[in-house]
C-alpha atoms as a PDB file:
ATOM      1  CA  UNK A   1      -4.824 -21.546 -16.957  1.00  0.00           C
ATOM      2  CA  UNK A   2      -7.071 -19.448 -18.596  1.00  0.00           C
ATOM      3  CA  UNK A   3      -7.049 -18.063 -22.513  1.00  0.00           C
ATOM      4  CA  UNK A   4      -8.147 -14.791 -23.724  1.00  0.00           C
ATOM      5  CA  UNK A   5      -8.064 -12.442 -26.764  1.00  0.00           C
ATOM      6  CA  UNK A   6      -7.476  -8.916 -27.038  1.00  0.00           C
ATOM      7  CA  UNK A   7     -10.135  -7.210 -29.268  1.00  0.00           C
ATOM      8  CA  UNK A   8      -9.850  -4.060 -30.987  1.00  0.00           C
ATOM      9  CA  UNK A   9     -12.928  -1.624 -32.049  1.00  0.00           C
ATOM     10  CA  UNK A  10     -14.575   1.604 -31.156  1.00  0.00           C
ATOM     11  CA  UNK A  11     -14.392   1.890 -26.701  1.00  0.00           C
ATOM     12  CA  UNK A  12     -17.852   2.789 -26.803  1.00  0.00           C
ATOM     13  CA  UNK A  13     -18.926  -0.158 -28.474  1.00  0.00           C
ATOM     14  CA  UNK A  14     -16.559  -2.386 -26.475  1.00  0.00           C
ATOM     15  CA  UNK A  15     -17.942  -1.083 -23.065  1.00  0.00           C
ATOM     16  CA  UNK A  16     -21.523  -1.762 -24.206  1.00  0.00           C
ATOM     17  CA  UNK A  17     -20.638  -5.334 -25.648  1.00  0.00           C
ATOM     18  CA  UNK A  18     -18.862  -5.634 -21.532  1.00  0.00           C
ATOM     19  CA  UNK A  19     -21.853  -4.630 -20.077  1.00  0.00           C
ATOM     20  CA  UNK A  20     -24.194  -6.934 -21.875  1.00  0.00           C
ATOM     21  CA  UNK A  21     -22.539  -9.828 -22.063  1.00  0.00           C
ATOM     22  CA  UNK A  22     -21.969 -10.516 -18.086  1.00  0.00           C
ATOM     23  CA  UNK A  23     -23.098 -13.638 -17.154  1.00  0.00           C
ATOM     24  CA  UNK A  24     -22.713 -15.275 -20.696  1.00  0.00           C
ATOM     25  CA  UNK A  25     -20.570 -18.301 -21.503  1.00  0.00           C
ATOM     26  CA  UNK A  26     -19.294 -15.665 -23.555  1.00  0.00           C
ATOM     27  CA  UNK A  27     -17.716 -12.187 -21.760  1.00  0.00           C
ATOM     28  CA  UNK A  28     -15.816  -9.268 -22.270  1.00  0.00           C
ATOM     29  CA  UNK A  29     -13.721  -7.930 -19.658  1.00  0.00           C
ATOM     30  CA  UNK A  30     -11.314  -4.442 -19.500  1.00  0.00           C
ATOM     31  CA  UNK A  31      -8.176  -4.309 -18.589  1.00  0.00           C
ATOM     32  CA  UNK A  32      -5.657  -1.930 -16.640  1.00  0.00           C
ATOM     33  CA  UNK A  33      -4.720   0.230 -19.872  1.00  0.00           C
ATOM     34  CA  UNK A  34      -8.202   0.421 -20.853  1.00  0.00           C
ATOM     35  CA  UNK A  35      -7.746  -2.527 -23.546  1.00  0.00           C
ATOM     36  CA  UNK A  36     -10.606  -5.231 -23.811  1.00  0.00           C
ATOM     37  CA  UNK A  37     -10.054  -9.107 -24.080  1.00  0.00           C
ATOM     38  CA  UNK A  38     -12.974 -11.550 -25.082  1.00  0.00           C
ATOM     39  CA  UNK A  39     -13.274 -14.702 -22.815  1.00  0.00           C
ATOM     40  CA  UNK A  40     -15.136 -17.932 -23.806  1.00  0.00           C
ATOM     41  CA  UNK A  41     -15.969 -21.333 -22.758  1.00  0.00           C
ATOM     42  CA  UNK A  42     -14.883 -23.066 -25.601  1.00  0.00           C
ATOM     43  CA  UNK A  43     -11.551 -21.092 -25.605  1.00  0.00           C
ATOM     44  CA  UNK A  44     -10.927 -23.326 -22.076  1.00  0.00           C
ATOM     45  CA  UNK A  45     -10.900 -26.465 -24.097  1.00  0.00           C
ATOM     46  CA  UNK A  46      -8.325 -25.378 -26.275  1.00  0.00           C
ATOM     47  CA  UNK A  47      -4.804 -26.844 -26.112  1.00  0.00           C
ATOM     48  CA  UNK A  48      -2.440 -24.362 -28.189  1.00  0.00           C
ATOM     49  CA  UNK A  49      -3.017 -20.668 -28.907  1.00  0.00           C
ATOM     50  CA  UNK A  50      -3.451 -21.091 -32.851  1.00  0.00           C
ATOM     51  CA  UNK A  51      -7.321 -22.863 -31.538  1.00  0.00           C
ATOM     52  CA  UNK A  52      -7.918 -19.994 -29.453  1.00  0.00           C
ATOM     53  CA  UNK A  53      -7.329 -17.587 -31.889  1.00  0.00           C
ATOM     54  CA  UNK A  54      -9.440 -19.221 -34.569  1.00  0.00           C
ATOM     55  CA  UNK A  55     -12.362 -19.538 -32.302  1.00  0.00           C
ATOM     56  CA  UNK A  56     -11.858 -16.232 -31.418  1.00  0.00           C
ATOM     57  CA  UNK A  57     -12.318 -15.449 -35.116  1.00  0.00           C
ATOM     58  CA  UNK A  58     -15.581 -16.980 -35.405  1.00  0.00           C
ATOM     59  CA  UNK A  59     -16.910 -15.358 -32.353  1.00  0.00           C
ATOM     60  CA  UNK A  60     -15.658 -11.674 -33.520  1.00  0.00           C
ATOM     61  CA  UNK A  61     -17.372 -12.856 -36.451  1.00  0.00           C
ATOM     62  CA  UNK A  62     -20.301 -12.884 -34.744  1.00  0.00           C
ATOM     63  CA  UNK A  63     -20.322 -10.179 -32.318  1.00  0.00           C
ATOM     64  CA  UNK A  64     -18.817  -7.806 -34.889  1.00  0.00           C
ATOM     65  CA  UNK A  65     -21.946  -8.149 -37.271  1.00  0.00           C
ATOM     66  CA  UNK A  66     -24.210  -8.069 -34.587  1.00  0.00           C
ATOM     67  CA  UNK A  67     -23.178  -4.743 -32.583  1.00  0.00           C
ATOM     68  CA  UNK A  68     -22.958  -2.926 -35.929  1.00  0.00           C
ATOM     69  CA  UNK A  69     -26.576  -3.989 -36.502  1.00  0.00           C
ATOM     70  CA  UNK A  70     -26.895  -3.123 -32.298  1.00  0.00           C
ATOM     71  CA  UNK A  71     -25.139  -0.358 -32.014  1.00  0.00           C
ATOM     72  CA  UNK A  72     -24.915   1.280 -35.570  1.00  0.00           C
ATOM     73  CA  UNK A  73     -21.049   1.743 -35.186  1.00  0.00           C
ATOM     74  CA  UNK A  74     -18.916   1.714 -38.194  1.00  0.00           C
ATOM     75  CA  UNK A  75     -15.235   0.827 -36.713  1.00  0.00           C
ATOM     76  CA  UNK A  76     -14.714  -2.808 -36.867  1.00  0.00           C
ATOM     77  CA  UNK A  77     -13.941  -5.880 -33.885  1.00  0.00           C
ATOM     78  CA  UNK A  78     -10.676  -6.783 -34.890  1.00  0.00           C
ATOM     79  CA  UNK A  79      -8.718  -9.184 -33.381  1.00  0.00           C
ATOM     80  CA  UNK A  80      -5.141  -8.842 -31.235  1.00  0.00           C
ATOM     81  CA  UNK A  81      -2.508 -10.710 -29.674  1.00  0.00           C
ATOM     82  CA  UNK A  82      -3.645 -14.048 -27.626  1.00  0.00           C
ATOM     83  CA  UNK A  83      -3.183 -14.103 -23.938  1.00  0.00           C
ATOM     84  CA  UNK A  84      -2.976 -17.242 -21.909  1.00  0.00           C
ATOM     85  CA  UNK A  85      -3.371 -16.601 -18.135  1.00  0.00           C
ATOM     86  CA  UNK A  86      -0.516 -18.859 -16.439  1.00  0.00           C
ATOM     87  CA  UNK A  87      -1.583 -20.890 -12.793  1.00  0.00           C
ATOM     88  CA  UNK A  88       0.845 -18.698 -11.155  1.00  0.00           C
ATOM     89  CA  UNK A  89      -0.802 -15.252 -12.713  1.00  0.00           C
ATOM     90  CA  UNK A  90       1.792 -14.876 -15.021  1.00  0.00           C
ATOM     91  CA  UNK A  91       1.093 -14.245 -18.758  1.00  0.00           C
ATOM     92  CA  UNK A  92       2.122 -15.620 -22.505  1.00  0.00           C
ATOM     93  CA  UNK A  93       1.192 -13.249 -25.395  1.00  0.00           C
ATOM     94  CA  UNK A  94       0.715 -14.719 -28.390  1.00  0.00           C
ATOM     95  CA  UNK A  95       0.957 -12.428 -31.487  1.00  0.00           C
ATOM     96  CA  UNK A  96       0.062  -8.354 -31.737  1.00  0.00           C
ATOM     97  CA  UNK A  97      -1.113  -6.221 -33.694  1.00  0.00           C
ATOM     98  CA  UNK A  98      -1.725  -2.514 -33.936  1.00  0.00           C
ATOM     99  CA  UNK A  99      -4.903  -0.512 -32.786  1.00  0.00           C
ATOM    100  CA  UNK A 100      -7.180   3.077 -33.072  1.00  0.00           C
ATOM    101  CA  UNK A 101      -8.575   4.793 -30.623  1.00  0.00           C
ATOM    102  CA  UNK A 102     -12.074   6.120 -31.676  1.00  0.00           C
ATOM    103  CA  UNK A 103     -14.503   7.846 -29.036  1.00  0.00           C
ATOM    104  CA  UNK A 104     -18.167   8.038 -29.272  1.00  0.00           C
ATOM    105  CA  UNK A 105     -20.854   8.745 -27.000  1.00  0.00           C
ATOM    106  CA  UNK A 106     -22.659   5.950 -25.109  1.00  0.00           C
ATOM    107  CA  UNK A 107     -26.533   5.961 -24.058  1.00  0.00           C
ATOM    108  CA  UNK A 108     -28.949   4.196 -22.335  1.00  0.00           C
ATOM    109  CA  UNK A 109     -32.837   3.922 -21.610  1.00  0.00           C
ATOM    110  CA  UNK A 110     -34.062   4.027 -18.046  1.00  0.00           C
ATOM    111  CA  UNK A 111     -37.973   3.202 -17.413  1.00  0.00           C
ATOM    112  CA  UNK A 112     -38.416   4.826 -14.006  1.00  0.00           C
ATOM    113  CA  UNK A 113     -41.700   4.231 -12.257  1.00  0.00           C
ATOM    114  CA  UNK A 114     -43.835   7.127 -10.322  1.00  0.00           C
ATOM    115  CA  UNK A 115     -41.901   7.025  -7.554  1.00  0.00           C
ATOM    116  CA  UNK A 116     -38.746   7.992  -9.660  1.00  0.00           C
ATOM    117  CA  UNK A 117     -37.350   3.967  -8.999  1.00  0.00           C
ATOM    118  CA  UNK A 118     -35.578   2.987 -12.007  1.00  0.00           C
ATOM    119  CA  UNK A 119     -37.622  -0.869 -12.502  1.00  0.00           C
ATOM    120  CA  UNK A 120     -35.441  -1.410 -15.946  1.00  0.00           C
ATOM    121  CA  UNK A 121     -32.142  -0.348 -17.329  1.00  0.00           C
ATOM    122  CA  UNK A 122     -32.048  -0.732 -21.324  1.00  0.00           C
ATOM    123  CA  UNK A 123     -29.060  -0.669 -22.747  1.00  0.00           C
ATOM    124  CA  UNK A 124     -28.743  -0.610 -26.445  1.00  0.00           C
ATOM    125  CA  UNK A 125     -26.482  -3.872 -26.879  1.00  0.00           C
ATOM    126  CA  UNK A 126     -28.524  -6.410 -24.690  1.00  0.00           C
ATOM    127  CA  UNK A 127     -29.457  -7.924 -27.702  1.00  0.00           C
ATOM    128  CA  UNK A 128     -26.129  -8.876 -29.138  1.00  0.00           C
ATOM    129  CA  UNK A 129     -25.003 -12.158 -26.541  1.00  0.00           C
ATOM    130  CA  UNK A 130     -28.242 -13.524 -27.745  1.00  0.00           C
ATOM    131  CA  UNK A 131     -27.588 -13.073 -31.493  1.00  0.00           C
ATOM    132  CA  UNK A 132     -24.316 -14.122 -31.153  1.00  0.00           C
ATOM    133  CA  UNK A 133     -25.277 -17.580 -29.084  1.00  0.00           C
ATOM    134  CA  UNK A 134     -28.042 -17.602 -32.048  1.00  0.00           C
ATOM    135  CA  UNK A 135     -25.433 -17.800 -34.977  1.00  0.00           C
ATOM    136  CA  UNK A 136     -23.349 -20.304 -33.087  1.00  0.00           C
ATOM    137  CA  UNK A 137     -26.110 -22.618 -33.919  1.00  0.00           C
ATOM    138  CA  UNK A 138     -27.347 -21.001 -36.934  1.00  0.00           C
ATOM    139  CA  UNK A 139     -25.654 -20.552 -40.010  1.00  0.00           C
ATOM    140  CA  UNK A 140     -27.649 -18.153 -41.941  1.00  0.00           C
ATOM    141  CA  UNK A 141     -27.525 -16.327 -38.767  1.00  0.00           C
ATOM    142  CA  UNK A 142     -24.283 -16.296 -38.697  1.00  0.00           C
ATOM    143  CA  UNK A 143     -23.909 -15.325 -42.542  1.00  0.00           C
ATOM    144  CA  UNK A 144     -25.834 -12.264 -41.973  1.00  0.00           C
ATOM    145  CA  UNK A 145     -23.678 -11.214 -39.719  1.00  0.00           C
ATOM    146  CA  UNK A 146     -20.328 -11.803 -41.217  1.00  0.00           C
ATOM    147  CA  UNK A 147     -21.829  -9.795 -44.046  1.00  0.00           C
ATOM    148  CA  UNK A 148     -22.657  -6.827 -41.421  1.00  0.00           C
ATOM    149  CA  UNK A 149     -19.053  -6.674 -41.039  1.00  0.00           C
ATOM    150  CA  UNK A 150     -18.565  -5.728 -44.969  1.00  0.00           C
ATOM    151  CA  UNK A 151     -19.786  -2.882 -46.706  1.00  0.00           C
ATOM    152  CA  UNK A 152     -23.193  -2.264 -46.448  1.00  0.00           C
ATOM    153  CA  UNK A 153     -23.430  -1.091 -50.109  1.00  0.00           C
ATOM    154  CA  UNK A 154     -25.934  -2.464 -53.001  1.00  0.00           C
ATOM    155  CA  UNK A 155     -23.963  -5.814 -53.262  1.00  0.00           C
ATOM    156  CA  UNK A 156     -23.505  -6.144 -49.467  1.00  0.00           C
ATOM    157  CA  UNK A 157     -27.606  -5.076 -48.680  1.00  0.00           C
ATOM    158  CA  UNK A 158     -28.775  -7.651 -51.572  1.00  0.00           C
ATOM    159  CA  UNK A 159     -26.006 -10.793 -50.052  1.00  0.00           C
ATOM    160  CA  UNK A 160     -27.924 -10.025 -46.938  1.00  0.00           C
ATOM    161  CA  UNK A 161     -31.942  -9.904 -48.143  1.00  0.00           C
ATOM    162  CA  UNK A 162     -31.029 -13.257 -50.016  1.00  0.00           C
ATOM    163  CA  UNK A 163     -30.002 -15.061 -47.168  1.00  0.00           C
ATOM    164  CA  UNK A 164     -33.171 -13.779 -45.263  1.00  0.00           C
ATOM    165  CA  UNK A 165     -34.976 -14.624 -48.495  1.00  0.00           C
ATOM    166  CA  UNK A 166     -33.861 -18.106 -48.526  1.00  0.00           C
ATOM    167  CA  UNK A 167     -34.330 -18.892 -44.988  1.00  0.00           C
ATOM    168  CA  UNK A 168     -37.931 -17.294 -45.066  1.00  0.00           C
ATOM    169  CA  UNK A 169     -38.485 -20.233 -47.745  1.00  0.00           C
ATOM    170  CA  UNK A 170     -38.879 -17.526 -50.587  1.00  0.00           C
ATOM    171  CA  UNK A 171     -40.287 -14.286 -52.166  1.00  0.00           C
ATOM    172  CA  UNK A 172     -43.587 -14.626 -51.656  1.00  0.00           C
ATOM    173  CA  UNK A 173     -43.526 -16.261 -47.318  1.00  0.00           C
ATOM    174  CA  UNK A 174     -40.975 -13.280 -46.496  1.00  0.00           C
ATOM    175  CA  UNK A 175     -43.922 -10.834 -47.810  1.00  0.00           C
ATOM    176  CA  UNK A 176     -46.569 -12.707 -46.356  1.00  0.00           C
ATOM    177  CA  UNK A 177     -44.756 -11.626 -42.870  1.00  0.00           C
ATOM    178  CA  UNK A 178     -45.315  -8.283 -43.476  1.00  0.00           C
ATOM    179  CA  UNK A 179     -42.098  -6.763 -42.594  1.00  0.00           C
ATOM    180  CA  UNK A 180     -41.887  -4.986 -45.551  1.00  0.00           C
ATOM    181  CA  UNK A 181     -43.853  -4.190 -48.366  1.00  0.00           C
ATOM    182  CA  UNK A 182     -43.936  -5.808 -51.733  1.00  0.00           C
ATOM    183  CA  UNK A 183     -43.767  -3.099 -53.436  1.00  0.00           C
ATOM    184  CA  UNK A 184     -40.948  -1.889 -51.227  1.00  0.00           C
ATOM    185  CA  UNK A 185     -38.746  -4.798 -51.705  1.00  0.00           C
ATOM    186  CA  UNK A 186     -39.393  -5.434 -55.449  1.00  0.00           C
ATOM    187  CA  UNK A 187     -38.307  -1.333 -55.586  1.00  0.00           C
ATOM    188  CA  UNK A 188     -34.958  -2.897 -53.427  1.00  0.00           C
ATOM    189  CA  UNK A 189     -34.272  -5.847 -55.936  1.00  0.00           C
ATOM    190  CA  UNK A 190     -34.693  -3.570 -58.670  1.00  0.00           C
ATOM    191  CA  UNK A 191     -33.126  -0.564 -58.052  1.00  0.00           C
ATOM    192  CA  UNK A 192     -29.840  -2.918 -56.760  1.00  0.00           C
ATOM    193  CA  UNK A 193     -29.542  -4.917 -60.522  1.00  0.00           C
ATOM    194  CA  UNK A 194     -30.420  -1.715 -62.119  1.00  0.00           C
ATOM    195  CA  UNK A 195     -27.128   0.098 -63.415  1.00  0.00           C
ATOM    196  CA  UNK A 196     -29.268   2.527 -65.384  1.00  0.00           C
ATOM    197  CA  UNK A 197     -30.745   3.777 -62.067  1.00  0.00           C
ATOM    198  CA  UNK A 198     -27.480   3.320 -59.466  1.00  0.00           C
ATOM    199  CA  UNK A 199     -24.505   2.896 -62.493  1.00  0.00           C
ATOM    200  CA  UNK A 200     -21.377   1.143 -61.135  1.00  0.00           C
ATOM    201  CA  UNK A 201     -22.675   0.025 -57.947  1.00  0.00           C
ATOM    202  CA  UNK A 202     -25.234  -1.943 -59.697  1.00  0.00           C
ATOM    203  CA  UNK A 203     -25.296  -5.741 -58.386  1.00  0.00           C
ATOM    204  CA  UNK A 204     -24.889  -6.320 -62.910  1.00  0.00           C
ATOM    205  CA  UNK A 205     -23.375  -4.729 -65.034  1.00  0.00           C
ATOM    206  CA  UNK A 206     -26.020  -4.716 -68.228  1.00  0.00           C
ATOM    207  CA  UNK A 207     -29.371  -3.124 -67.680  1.00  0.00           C
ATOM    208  CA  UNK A 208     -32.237  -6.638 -68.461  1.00  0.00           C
ATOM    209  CA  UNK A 209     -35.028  -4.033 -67.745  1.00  0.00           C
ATOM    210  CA  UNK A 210     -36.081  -0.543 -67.637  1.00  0.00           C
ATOM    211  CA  UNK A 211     -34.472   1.653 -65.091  1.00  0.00           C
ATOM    212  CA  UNK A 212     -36.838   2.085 -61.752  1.00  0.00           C
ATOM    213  CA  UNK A 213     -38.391   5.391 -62.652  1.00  0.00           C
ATOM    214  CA  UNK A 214     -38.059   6.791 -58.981  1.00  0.00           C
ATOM    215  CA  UNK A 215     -35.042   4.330 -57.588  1.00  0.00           C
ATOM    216  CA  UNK A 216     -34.422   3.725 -53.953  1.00  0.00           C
ATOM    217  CA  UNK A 217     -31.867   5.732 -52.065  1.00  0.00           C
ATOM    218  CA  UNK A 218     -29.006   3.758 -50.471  1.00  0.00           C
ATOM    219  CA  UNK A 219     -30.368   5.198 -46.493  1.00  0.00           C
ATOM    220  CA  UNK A 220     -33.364   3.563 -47.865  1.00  0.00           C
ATOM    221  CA  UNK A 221     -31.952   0.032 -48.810  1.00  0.00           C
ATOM    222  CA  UNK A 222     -30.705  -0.139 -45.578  1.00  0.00           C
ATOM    223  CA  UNK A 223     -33.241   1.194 -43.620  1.00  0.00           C
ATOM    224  CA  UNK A 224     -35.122  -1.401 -45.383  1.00  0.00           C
ATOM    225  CA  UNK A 225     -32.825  -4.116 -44.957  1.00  0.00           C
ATOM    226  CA  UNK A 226     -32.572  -3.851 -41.326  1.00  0.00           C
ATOM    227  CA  UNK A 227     -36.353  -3.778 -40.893  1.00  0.00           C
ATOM    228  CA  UNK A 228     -36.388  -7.370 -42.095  1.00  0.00           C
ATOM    229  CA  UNK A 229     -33.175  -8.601 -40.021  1.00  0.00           C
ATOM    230  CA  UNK A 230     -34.496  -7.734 -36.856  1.00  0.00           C
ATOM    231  CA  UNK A 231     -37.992  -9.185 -36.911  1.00  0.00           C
ATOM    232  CA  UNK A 232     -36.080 -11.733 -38.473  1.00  0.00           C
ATOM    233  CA  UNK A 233     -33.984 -12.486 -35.994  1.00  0.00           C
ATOM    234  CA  UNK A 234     -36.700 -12.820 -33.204  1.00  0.00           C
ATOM    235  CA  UNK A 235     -38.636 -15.069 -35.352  1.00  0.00           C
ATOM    236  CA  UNK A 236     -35.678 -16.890 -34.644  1.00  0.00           C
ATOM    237  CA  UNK A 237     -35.291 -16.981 -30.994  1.00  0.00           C
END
């Protein structure tokens, strides 16, 4: 017997996550119609198909946060209908739910050597079986990345640099990295309370201080905020 769960989420980002994620205790595998299921260890152990699917949340939990921050994609891993593989091949489905189809384009690096031998396929969601193996073990990891799933907006980006704030031990050790500037980070925390200089999406909702006088742009915040998660995230490893 073997369980699995059908995910649902952009096919482009679904055939990367399959690609990467061979050889894991955690896999992704396509099916006849062009669906994808997610297959773990731990889902083996399980007894009853409510276990499976609430491991299966955690996971997508995972995964979801860390292809967006892989990937960039903006269409969600949800999760389907449970599917326990019988001995004799036959299959129980256990709950359904609707899905999209979305279509992107898909890319990958090649570093070919003189000889025009390609010595190293790259493929933009390699990363993501480590992360998510990372925040199994890790729960600020793991936090992060449930907030990737959210909106990235002023209240989402600031959720995210306190978490990496914290687990830096502070202000002052997460500058001392030099992953970002002072400067460029006290612009972040101020521009986020500040409703004078971003008005309702303003972490508060009464101006303490003067207004920024040049605030940051939201590409900005998250340019910035995703220049600390991923150093962040190999300090890790």
């Amino acid at each position: 017997m073997t369980w699995k769960v059908r995910i649902i989420g952009d096919p482009h980002d679904l055939n990367e996550l399959q690609q990467s994620f061979a050889g894991s205790s955690i896999s992704i595998e396509s099916g006849k119609n062009h669906e994808y299921y997610l297959l773990a260890d731990s889902f083996q152990e399980c007894t009853s198909d409510n276990q499976v699917s609430e491991a299966a949340s955690k996971l997508i939990a995972l995964i979801g946060g860390a292809s967006r921050l892989a990937l960039g994609g903006n269409i969600p891993i949800t999760q389907s209908e449970t599917v326990k593989v019988n001995e004799n091949g036959s299959e129980s489905v256990f709950m359904h739910f609707q899905d999209t189809i979305h279509v992107r384009d898909s890319f990958h690096l090649s570093v070919i050597d003189d000889e025009g031998n390609v010595v190293e396929e790259i493929k933009p969601a390699d990363d993501v079986p480590i992360w998510v193996l990372l925040g199994l073990k890790d729960e600020a990891i793991a936090k992060v990345f449930r907030l990737l799933t959210q909106p990235l907006d002023w209240v989402g980006l600031y959720r995210i640099y306190e978490v990496i704030e914290s687990d830096m031990g502070g202000f002052d050790a997460l500058v001392s990295t030099g992953w970002a500037t002072k400067a460029r980070i006290k612009l972040f925390k101020h521009t986020s309370n500040s409703p004078g200089a971003i008005g309702d999406d303003a972490r508060h909702g009464k101006e303490s201080s003067q207004p920024p006088p040049q605030p940051m742009h939201l590409h900005e915040a998250r340019n910035l905020v995703e220049s600390l998660i991923n150093p962040w995230l190999k300090s890790k490893q």
